[in-house]
C-alpha atoms as a PDB file:
ATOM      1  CA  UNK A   1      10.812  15.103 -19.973  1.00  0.00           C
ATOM      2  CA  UNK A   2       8.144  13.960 -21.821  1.00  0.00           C
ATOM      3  CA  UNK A   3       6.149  11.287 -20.751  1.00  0.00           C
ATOM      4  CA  UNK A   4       2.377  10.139 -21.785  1.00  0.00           C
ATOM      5  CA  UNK A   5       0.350   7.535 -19.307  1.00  0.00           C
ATOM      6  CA  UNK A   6      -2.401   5.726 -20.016  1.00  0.00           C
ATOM      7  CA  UNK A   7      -4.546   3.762 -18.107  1.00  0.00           C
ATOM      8  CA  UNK A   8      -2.270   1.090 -17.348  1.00  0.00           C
ATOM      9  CA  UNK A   9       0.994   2.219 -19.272  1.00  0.00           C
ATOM     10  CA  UNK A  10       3.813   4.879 -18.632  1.00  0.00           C
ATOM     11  CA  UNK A  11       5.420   5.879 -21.967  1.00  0.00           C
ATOM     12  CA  UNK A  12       8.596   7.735 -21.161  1.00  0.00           C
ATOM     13  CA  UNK A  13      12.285   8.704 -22.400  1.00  0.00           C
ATOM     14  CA  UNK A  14      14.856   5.727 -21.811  1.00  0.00           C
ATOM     15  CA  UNK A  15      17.248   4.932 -18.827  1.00  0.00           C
ATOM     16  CA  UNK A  16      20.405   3.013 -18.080  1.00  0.00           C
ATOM     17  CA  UNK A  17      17.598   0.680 -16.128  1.00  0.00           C
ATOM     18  CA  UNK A  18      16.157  -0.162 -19.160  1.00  0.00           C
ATOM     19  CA  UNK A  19      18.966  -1.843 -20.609  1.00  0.00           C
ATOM     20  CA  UNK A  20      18.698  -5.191 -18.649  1.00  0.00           C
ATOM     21  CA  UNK A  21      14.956  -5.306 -19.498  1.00  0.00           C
ATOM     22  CA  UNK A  22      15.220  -4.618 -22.796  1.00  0.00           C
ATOM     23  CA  UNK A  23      17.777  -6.884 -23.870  1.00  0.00           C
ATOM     24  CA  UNK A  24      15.706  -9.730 -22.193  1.00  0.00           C
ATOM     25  CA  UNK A  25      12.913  -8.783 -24.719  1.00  0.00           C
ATOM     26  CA  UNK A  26      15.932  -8.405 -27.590  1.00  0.00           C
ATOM     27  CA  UNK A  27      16.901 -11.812 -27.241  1.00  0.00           C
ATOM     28  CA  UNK A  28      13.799 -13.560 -27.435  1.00  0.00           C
ATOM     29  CA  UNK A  29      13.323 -14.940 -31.075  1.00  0.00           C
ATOM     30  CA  UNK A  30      10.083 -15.002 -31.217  1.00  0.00           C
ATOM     31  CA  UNK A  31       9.427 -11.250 -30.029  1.00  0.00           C
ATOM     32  CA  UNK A  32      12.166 -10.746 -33.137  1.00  0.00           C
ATOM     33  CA  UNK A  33      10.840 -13.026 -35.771  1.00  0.00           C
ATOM     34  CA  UNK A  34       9.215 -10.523 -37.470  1.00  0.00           C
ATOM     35  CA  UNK A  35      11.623  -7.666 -37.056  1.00  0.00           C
ATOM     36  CA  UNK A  36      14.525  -6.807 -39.932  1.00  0.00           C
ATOM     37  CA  UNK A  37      16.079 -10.363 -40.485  1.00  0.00           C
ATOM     38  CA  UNK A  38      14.449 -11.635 -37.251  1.00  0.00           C
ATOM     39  CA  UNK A  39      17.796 -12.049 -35.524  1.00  0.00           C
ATOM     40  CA  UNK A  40      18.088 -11.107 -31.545  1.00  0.00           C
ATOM     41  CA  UNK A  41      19.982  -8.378 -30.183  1.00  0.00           C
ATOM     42  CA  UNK A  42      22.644  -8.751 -27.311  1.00  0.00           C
ATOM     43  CA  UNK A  43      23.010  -6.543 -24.733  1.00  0.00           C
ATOM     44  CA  UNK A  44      25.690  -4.697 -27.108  1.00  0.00           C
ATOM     45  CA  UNK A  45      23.055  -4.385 -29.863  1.00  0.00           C
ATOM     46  CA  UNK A  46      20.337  -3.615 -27.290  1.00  0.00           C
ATOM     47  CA  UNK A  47      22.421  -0.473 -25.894  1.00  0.00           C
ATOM     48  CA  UNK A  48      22.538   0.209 -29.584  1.00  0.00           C
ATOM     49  CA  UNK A  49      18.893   0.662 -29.491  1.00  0.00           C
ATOM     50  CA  UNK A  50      18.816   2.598 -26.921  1.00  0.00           C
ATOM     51  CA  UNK A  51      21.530   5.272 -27.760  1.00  0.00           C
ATOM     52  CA  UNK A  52      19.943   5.353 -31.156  1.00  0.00           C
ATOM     53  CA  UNK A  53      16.159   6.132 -29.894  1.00  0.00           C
ATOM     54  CA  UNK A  54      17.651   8.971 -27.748  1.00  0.00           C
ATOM     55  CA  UNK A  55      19.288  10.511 -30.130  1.00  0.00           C
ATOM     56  CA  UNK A  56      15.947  10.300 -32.523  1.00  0.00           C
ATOM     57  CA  UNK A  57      14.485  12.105 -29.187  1.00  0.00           C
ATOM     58  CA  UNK A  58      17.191  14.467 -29.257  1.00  0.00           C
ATOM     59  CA  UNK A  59      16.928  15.212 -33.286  1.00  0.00           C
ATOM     60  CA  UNK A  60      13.194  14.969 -34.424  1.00  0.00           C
ATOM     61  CA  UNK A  61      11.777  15.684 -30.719  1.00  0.00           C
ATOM     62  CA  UNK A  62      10.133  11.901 -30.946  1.00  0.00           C
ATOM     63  CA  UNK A  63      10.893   8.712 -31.153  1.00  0.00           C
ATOM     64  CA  UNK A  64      10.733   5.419 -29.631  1.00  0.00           C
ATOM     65  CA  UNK A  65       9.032   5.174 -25.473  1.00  0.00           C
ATOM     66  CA  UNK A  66      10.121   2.608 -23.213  1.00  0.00           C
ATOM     67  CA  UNK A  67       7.307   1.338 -21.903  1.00  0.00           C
ATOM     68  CA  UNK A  68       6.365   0.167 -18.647  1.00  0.00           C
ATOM     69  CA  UNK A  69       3.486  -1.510 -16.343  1.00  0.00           C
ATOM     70  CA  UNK A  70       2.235   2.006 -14.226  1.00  0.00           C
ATOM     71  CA  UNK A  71       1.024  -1.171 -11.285  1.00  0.00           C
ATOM     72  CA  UNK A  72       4.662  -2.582 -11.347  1.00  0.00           C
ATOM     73  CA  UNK A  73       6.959  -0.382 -12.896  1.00  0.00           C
ATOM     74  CA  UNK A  74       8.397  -3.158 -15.378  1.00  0.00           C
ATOM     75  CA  UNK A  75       9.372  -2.517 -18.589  1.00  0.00           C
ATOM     76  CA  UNK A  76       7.533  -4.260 -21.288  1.00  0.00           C
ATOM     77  CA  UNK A  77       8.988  -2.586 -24.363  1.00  0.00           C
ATOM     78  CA  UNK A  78       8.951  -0.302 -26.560  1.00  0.00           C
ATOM     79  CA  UNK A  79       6.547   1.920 -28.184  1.00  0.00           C
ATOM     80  CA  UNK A  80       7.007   5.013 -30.282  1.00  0.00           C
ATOM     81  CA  UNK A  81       7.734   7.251 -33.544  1.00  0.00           C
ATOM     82  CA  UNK A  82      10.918   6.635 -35.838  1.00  0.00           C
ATOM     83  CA  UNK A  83      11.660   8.385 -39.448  1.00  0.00           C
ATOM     84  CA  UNK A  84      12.067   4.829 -41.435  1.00  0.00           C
ATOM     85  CA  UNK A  85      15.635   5.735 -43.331  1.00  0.00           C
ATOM     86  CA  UNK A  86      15.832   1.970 -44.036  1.00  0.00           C
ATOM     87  CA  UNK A  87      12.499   2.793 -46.302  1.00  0.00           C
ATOM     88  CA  UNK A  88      13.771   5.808 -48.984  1.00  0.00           C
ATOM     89  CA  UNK A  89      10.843   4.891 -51.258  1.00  0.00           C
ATOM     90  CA  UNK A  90       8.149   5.950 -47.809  1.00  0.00           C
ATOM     91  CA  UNK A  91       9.970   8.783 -47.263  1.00  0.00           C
ATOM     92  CA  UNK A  92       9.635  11.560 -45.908  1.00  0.00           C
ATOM     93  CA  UNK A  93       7.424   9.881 -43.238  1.00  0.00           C
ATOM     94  CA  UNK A  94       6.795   9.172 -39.757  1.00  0.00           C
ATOM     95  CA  UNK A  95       6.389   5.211 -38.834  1.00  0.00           C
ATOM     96  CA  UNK A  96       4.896   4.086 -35.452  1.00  0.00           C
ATOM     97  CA  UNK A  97       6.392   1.192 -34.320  1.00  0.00           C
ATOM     98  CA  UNK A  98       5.936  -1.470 -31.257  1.00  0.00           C
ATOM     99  CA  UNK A  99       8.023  -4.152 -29.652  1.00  0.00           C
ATOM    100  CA  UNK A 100       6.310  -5.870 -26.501  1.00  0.00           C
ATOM    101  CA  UNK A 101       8.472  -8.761 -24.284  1.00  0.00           C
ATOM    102  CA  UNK A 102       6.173 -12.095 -25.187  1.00  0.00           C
ATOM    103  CA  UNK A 103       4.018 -12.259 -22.056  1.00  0.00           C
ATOM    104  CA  UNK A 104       2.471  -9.010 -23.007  1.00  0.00           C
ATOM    105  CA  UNK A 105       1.163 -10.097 -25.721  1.00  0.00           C
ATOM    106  CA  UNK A 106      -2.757 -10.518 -26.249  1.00  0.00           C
ATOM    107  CA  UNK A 107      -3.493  -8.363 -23.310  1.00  0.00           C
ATOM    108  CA  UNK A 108      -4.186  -5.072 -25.249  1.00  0.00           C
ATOM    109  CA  UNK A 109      -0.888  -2.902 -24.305  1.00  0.00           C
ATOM    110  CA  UNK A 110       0.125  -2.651 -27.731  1.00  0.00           C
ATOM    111  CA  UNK A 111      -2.748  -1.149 -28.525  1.00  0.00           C
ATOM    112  CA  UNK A 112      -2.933   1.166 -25.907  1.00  0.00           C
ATOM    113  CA  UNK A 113       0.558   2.540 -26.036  1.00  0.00           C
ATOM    114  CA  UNK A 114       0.023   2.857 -29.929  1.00  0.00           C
ATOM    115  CA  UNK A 115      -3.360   4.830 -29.409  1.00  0.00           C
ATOM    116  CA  UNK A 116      -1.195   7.097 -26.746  1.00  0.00           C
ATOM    117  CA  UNK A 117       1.680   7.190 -29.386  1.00  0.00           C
ATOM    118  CA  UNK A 118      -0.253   8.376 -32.461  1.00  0.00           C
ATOM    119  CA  UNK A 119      -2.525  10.953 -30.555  1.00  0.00           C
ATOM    120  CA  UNK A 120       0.905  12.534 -29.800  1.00  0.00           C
ATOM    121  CA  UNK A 121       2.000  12.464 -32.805  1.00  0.00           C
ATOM    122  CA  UNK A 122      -0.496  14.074 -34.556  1.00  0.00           C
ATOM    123  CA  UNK A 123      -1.771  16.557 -31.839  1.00  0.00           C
ATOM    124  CA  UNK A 124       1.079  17.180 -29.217  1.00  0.00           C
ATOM    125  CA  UNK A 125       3.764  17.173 -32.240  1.00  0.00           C
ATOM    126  CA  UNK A 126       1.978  18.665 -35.280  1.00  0.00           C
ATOM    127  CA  UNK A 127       2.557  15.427 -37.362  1.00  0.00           C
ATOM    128  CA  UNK A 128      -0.009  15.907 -40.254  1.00  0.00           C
ATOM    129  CA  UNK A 129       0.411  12.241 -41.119  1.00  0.00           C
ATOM    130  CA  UNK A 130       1.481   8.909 -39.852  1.00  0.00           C
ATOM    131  CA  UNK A 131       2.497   5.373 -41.580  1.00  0.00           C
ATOM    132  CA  UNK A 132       2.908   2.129 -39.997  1.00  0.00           C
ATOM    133  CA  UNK A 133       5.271  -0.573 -41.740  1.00  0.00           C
ATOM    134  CA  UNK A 134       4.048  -4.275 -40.869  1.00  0.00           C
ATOM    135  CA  UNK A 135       6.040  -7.492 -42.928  1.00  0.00           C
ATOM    136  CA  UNK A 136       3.219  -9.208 -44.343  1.00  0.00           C
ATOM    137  CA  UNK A 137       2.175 -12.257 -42.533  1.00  0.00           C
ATOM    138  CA  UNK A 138       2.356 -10.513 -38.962  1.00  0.00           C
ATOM    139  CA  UNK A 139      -1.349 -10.591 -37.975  1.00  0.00           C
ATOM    140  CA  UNK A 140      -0.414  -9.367 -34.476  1.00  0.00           C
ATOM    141  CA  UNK A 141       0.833  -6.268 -35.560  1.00  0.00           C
ATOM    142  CA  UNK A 142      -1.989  -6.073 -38.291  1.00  0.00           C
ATOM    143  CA  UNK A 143      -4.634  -6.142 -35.653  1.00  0.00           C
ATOM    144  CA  UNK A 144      -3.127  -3.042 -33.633  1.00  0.00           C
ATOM    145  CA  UNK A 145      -2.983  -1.362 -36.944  1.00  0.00           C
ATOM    146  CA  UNK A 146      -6.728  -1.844 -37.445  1.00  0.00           C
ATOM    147  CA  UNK A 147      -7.331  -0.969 -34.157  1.00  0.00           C
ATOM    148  CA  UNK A 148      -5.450   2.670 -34.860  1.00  0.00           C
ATOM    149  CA  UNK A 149      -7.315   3.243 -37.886  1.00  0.00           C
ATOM    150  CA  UNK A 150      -4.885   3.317 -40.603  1.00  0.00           C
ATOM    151  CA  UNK A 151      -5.636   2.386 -43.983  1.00  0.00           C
ATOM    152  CA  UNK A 152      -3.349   0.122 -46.639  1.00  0.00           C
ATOM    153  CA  UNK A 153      -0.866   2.340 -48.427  1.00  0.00           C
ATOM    154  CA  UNK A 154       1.170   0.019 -50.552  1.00  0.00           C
ATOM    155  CA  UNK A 155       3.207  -3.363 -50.872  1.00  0.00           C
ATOM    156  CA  UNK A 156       6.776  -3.021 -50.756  1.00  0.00           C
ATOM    157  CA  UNK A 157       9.507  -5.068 -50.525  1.00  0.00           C
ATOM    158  CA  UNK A 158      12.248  -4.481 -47.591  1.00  0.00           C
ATOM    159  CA  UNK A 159      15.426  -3.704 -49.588  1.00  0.00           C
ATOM    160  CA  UNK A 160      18.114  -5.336 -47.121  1.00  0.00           C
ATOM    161  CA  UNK A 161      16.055  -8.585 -46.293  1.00  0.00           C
ATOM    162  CA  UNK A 162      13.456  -9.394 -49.411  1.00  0.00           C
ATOM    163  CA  UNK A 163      10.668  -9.241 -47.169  1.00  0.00           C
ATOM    164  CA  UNK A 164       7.464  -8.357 -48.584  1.00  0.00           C
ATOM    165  CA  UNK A 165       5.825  -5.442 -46.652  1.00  0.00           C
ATOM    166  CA  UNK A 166       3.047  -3.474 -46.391  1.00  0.00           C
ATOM    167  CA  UNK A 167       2.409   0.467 -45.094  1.00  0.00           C
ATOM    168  CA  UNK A 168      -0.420   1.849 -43.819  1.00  0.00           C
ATOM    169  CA  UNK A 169      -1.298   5.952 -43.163  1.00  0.00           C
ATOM    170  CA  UNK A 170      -3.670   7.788 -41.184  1.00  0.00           C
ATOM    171  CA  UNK A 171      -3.728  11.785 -41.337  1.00  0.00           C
ATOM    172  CA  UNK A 172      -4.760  13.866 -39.274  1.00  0.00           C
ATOM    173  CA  UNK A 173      -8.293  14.632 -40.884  1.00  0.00           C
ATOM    174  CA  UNK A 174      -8.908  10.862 -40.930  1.00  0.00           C
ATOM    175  CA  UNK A 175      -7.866  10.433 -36.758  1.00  0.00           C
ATOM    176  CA  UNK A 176     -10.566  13.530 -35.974  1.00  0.00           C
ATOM    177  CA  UNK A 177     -13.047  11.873 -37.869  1.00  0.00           C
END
């Protein structure tokens, strides 16, 4: 199983356990505002999630960590690599994502699970390059992409929802440097 820990973090595959947790994050709009039309997810939607993130496991050999407190052993969200089908235009390409309940926020675990995430993407799985997709206006998630290192890309526009978005990249050559 793979599983990456960090100071404070355990990154690991998903559980039946997680479902509860996760759908408690899923149906807070604010945690969703900024996330395909913004609308929650139910626990139906949230198992959704879930089954679909395992089977990205099961397919590409990544994809989306639940992530939880090491101290407590709560889970706090979700952290991790997806192939962004909804994007043809980015494609083919690697996104790292991130999805933490609200009272994580501003406490620096985004950051460290997406450090974690991209080191093993690009050394543990051979990625040579990774993109992050942020909708423009999210200066949350802008911040953690900073922190990673990735550079601006392009402006897109989401094709289901009219959102204007913008992708980042960082290679391997530019993460050793």
């Amino acid at each position: 199983m793979t599983e990456i820990r960090t100071p404070r973090l355990l990154l690991r595959r998903w559980s039946d356990d997680d479902l509860v947790p996760l759908s408690e994050i899923n149906a807070d709009p604010e945690v969703m505002r900024w996330i395909g039309d913004g609308s929650t997810l139910d626990l139906d939607g949230t198992a959704e999630d879930i089954e679909r993130f395992e089977d990205e496991w099961d397919e590409e050999g990544f994809g989306p960590f639940a992530v939880e407190l090491l101290a407590s052993g709560e889970l706090i969200g979700v952290v991790g690599l997806s192939v962004p089908e909804w994007l043809p235009e980015v494609l083919p390409a690697v996104e790292i994502t991130w999805r933490l309940g609200r009272s994580y926020w501003g406490q620096g675990y985004a950051s460290e699970a997406a450090q974690a995430t991209l080191e093993f993407a690009l050394q543990d799985r051979g990625l040579d390059r990774v993109i992050a997709i942020n909708r423009a206006g999210n200066d949350d998630s802008e911040n953690v992409i900073r922190k990673l290192g990735m550079e601006p890309d392009r402006d897109t526009t989401d094709p289901e929802h009219g959102h204007l978005l913008q992708v980042h990249t960082i290679d391997l050559t530019e993460y050793e440097a």
